[in-house]
C-alpha atoms as a PDB file:
ATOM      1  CA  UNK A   1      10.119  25.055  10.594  1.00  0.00           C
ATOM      2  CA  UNK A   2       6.947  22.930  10.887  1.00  0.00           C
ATOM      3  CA  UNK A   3       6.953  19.309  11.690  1.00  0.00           C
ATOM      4  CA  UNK A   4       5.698  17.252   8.539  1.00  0.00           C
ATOM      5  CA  UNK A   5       2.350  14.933   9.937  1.00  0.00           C
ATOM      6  CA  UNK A   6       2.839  11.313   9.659  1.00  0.00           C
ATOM      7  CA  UNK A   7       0.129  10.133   6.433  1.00  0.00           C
ATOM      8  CA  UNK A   8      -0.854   6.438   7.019  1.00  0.00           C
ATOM      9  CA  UNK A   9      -3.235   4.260   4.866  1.00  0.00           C
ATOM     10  CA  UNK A  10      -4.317   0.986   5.749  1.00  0.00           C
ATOM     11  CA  UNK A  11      -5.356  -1.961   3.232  1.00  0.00           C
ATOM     12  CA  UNK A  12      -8.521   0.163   1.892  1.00  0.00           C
ATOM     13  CA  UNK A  13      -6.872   3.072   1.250  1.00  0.00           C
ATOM     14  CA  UNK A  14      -3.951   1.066  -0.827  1.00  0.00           C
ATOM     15  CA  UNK A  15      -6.924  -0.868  -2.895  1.00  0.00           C
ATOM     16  CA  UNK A  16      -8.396   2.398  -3.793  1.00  0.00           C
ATOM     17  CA  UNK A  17      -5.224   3.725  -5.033  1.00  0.00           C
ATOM     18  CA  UNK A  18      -4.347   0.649  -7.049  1.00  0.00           C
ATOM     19  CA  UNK A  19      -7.298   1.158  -8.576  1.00  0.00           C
ATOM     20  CA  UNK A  20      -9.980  -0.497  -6.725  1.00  0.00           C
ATOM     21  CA  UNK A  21      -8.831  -4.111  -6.645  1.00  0.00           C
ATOM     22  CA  UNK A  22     -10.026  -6.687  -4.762  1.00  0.00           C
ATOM     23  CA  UNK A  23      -9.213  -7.541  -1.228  1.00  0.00           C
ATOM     24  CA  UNK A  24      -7.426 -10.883  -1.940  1.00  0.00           C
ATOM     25  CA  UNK A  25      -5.136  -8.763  -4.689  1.00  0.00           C
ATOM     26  CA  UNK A  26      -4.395  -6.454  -2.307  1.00  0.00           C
ATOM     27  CA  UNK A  27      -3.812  -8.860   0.261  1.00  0.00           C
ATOM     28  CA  UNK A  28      -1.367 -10.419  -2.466  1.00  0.00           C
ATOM     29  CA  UNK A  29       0.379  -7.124  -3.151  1.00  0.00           C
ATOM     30  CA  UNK A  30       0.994  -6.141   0.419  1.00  0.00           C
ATOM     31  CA  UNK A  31       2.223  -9.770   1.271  1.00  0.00           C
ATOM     32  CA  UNK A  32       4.806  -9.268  -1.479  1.00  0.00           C
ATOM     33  CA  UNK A  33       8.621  -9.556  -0.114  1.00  0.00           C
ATOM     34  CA  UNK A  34       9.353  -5.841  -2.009  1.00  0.00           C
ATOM     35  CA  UNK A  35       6.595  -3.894  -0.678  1.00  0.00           C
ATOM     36  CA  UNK A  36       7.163  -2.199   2.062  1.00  0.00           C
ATOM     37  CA  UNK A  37       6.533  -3.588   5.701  1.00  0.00           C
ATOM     38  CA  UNK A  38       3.508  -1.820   7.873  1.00  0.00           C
ATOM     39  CA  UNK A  39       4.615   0.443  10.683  1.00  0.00           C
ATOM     40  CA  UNK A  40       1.621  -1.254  13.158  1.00  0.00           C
ATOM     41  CA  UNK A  41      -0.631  -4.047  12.936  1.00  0.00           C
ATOM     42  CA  UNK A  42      -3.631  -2.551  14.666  1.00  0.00           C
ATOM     43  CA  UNK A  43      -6.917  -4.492  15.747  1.00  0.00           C
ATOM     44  CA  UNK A  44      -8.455  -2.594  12.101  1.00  0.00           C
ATOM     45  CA  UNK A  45      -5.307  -3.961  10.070  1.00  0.00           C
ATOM     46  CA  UNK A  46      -2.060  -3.118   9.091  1.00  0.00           C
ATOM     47  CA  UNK A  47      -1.079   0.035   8.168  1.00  0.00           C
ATOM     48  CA  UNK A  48       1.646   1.866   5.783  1.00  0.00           C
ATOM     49  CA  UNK A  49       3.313   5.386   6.117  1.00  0.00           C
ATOM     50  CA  UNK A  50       1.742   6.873   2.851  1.00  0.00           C
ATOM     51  CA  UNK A  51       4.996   8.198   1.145  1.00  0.00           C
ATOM     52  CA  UNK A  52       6.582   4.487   1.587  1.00  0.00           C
ATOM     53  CA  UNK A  53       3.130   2.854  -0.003  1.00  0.00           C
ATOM     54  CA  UNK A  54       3.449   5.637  -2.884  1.00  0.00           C
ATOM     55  CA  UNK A  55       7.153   5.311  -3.474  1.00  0.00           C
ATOM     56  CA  UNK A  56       6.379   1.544  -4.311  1.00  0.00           C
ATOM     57  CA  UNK A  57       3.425   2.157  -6.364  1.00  0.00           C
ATOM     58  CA  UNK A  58       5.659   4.993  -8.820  1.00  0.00           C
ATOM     59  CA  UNK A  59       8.528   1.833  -9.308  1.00  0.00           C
ATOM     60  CA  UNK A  60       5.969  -1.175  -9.691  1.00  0.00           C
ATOM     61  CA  UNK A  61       2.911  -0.036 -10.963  1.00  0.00           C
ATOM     62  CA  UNK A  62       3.351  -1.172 -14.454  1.00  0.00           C
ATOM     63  CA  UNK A  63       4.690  -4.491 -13.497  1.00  0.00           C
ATOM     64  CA  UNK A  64       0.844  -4.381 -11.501  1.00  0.00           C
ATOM     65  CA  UNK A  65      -1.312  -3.456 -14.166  1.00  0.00           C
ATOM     66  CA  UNK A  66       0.363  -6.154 -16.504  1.00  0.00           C
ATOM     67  CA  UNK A  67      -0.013  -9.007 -14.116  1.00  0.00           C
ATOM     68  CA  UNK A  68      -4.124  -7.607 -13.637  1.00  0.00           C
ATOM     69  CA  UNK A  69      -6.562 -10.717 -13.377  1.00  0.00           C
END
């Protein structure tokens, strides 16, 4: 049985997957009370565990692409 690697993505990684937004709307998104929190704040940034970032993204991404600039 194989231990499963920990996946992290900081700030960049989450714009590119929302679709390339802007900094300040992914600053917005990751300040929101519902996503999830960052494991570490490291001198680069915060950063997610993947799955946690991804889970978030499946339940709000519509809500996200309606509320687009």
């Amino acid at each position: 049985m194989g231990v499963k690697p920990i996946r992290l993505m900081g700030a960049h990684e989450i714009r590119i997957r929302l679709g390339g937004v802007s900094r300040q709307r992914a600053y917005q998104i990751t300040s929101r009370a519902d996503f999830p929190k960052p494991i570490a704040d490291l001198a680069q940034g915060k950063v997610w565990l993947t799955e946690d970032v991804e889970a978030w993204m499946k339940v709000h991404r519509r809500d996200l692409d309606e509320s687009e600039d």
